[in-house]
C-alpha atoms as a PDB file:
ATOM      1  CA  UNK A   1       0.000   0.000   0.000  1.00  0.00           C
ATOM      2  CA  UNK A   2       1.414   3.187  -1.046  1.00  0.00           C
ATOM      3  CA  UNK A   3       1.181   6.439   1.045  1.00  0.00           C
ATOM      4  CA  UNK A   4       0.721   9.697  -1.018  1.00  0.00           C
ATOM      5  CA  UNK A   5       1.065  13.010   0.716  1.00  0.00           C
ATOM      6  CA  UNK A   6      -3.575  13.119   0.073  1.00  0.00           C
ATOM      7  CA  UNK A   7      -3.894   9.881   1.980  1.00  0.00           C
ATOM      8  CA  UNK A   8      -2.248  11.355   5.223  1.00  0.00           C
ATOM      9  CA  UNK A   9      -3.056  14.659   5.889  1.00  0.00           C
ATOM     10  CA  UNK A  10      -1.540  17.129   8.875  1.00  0.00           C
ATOM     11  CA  UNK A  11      -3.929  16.649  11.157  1.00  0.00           C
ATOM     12  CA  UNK A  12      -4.486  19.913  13.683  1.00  0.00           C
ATOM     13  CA  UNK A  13      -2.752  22.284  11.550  1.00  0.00           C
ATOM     14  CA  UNK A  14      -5.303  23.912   9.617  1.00  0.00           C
ATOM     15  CA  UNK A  15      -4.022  27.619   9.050  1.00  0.00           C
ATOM     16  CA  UNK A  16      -1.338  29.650  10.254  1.00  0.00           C
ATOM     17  CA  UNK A  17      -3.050  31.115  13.275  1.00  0.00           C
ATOM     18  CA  UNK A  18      -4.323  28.048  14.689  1.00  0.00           C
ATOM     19  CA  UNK A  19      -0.831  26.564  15.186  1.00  0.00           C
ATOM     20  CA  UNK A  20      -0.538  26.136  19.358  1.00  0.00           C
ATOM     21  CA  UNK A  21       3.049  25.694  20.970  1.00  0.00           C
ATOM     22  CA  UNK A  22       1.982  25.339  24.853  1.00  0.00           C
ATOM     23  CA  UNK A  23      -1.118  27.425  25.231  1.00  0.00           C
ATOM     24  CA  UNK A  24       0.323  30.330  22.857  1.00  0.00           C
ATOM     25  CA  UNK A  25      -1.283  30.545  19.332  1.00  0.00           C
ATOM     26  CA  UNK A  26       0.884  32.280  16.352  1.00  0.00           C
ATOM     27  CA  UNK A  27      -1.504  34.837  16.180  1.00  0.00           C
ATOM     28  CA  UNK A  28      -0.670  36.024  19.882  1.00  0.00           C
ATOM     29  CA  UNK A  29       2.773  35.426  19.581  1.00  0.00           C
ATOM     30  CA  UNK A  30       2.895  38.166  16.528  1.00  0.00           C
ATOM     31  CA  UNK A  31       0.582  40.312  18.482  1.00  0.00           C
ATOM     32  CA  UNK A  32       2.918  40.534  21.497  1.00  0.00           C
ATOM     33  CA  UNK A  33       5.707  40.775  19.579  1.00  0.00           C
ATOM     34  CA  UNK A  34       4.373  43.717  17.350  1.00  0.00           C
ATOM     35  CA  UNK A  35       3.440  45.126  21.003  1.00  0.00           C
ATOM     36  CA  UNK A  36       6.908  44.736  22.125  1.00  0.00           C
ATOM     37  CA  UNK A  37       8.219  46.754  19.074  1.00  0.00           C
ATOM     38  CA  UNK A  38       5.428  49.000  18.536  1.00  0.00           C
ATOM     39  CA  UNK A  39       5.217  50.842  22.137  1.00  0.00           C
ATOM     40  CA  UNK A  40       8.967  51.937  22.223  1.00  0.00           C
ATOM     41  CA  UNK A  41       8.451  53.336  18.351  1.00  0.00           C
ATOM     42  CA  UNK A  42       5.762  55.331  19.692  1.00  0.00           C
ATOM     43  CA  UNK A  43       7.574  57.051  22.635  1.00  0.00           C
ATOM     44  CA  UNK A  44      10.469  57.949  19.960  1.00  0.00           C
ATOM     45  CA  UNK A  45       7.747  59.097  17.452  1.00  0.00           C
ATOM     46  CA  UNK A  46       6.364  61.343  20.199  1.00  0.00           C
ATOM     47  CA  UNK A  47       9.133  62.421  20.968  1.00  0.00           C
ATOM     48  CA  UNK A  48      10.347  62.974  17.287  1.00  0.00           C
ATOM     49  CA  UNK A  49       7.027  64.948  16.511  1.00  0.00           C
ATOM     50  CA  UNK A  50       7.660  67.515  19.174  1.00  0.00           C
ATOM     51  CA  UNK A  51      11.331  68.095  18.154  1.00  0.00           C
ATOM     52  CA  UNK A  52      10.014  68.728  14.740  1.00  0.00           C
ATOM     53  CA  UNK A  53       6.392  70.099  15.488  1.00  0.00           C
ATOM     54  CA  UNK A  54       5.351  67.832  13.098  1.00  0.00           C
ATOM     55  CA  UNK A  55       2.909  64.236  13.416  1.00  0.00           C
ATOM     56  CA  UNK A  56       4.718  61.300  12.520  1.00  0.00           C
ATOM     57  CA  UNK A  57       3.924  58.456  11.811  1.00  0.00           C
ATOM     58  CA  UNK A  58       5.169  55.165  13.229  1.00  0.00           C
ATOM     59  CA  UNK A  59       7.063  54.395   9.535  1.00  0.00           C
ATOM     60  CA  UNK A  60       7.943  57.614   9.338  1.00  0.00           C
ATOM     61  CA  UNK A  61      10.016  57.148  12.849  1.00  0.00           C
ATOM     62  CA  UNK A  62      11.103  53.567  11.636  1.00  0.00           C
ATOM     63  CA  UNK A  63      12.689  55.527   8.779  1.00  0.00           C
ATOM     64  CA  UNK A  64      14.230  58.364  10.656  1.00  0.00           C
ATOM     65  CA  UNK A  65      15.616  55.370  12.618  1.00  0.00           C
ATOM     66  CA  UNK A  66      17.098  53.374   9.495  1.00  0.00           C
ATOM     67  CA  UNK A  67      18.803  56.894   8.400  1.00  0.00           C
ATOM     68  CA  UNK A  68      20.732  57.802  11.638  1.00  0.00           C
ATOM     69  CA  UNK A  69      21.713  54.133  12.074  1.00  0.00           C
ATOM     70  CA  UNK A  70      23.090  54.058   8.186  1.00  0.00           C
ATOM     71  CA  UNK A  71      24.586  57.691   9.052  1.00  0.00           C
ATOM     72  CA  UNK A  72      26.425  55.751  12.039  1.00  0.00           C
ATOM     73  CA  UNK A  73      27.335  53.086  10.106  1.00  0.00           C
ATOM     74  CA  UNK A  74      29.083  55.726   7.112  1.00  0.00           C
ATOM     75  CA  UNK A  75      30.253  57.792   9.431  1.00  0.00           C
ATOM     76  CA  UNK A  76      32.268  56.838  12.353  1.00  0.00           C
ATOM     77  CA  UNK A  77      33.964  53.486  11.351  1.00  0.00           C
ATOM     78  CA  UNK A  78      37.596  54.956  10.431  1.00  0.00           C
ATOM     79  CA  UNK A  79      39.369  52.021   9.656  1.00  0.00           C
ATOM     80  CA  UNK A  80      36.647  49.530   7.735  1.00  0.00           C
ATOM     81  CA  UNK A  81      37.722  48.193   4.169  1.00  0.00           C
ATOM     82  CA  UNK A  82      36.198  50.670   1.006  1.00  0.00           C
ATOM     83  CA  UNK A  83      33.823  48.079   0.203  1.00  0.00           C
ATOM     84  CA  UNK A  84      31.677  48.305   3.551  1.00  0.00           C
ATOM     85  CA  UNK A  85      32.102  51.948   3.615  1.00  0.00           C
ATOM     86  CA  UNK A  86      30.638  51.859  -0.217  1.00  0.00           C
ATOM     87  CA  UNK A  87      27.664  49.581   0.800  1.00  0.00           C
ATOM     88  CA  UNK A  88      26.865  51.988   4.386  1.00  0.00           C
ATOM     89  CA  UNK A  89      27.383  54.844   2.221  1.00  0.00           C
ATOM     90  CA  UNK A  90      24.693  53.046  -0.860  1.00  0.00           C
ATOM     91  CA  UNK A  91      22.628  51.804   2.382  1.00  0.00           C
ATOM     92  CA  UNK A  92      22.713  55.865   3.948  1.00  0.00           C
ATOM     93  CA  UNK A  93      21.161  57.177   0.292  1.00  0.00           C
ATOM     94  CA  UNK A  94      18.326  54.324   0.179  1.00  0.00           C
ATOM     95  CA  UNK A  95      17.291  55.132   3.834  1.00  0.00           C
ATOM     96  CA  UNK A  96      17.488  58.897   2.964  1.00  0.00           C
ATOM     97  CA  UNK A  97      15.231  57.984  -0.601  1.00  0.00           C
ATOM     98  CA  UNK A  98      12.984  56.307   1.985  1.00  0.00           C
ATOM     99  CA  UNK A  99      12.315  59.219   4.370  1.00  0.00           C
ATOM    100  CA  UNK A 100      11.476  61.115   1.329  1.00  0.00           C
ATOM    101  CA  UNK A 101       9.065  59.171  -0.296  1.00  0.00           C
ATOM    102  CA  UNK A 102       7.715  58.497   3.179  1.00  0.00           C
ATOM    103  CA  UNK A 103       6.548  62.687   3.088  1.00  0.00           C
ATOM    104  CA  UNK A 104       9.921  63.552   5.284  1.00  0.00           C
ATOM    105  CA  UNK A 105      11.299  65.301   2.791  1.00  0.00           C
ATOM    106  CA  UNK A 106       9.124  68.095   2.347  1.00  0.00           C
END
């Protein structure tokens, strides 16, 4: 008797969400970890808004973010090979393309 992939299926795994490991389902795994991210990106986005006396958005902080981190990254390590300095420096302008088309830039 051959066994095809049909004649046994996965049984209890129906969709993504209903996946258990303990008592914790995927879905709130992602939900705590989004949590977990989200809340400290909205203290630096408040706090970003009133430096700028502008509303920002939680991308548009996560994009202010990626641009001072590539800055970082160009700026202040002296005695990396060309090539990494080339790649932070090609990493700095995407980040900086990204804040613009974000509505940073205006």
């Amino acid at each position: 008797m051959k066994r095809t992939a049909e004649a046994a299926p996965l049984r209890g795994i129906n969709s993504m969400t209903e996946r258990t490991f303990g008592n914790i389902t995927m879905a709130s795994l992602y939900e705590s970890a989004k949590s977990m991210i989200c809340t400290p990106l909205a203290y630096v986005a408040s706090y970003y808004s009133s430096l700028i006396d502008k509303k920002l958005s939680l991308r548009q902080t996560a994009h202010i973010l990626n641009a001072q981190m590539a800055f970082t990254l160009t700026v202040f390590p002296v005695d990396c090979p060309l090539t990494l300095r080339f790649a932070a420096l090609a990493w700095l302008a995407a980040a900086l393309r990204g804040c613009k088309k974000s509505g940073l830039g205006e």
